[in-house]
Protein backbone atom coordinates (compact mmCIF):
# COMPACT_ATOMS: atom_id res chain seq x y z
CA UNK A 1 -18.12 42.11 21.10
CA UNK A 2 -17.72 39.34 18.46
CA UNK A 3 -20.42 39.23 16.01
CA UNK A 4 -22.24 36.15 17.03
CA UNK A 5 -22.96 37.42 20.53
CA UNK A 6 -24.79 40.51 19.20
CA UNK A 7 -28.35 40.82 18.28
CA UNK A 8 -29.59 40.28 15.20
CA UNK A 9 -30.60 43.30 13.36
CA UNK A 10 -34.70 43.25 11.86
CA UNK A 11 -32.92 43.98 8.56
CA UNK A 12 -30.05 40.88 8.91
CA UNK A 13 -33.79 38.81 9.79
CA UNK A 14 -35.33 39.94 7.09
CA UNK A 15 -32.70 38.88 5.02
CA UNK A 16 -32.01 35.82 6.31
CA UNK A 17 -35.71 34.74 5.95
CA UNK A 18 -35.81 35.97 2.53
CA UNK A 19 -32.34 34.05 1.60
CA UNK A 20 -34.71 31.01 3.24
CA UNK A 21 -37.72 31.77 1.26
CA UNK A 22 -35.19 31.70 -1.87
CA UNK A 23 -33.58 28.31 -0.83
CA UNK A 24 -37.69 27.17 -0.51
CA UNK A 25 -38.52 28.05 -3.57
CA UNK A 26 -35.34 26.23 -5.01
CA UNK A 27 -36.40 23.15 -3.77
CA UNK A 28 -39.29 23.21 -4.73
CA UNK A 29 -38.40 23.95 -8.62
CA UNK A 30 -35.71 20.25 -8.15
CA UNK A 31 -38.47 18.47 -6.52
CA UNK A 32 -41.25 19.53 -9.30
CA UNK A 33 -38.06 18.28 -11.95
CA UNK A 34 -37.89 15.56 -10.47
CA UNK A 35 -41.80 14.77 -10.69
CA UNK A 36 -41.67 15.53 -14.69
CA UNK A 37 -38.44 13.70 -15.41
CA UNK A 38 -40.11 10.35 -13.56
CA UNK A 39 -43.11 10.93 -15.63
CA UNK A 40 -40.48 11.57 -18.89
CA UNK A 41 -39.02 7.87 -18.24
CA UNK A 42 -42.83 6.33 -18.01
CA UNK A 43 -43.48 8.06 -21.68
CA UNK A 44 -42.34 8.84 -25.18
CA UNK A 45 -44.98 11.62 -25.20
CA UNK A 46 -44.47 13.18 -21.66
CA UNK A 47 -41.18 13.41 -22.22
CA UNK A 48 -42.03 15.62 -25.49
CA UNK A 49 -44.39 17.30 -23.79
CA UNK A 50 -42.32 18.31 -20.69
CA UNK A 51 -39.32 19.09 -22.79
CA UNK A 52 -38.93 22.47 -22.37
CA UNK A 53 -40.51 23.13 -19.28
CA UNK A 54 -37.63 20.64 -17.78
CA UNK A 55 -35.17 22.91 -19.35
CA UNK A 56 -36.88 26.60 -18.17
CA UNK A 57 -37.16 24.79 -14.56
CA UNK A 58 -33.64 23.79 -14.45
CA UNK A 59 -32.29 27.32 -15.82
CA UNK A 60 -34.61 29.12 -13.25
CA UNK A 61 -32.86 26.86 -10.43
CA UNK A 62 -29.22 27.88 -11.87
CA UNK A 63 -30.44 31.56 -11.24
CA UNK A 64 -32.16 31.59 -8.53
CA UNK A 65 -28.77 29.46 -6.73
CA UNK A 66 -26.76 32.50 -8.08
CA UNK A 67 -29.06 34.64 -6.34
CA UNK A 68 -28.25 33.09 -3.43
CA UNK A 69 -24.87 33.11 -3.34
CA UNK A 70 -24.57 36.62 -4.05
CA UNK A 71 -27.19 37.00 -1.34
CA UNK A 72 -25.05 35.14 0.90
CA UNK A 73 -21.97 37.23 0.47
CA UNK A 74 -24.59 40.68 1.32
């Protein structure tokens, strides 16, 4: 029987909805990126301010895409 036509295991569920809950969170880490670097381009001082918490954002998205891949391949 061809894989698509059987029934999803609770552990292929559990991963799938965890690989989802990853993808979630990523989204949420470009979206709050977004939010600073707007705020950046209003101000000399934000942009300071939010330096490095742009760059830890956009290094936690990198992993947690990696993640995901490798996740994907599971």
């Amino acid at each position: 029987m061809p894989r698509s036509l059987k029934m999803s295991k609770p552990s292929e569920k559990n991963h799938n909805r965890h690989l989802d809950m990853l993808q979630d969170y990523k989204n949420y880490i470009v979206r709050q990126i977004q939010e600073l670097e707007k705020l950046d381009n209003q101000s000399e001082f934000a942009k300071k301010w939010n330096e490095n918490t742009v760059k830890e954002r956009k290094e936690e998205a990198v992993i947690i895409d990696k993640i995901i891949k490798n996740l994907i391949r599971f």
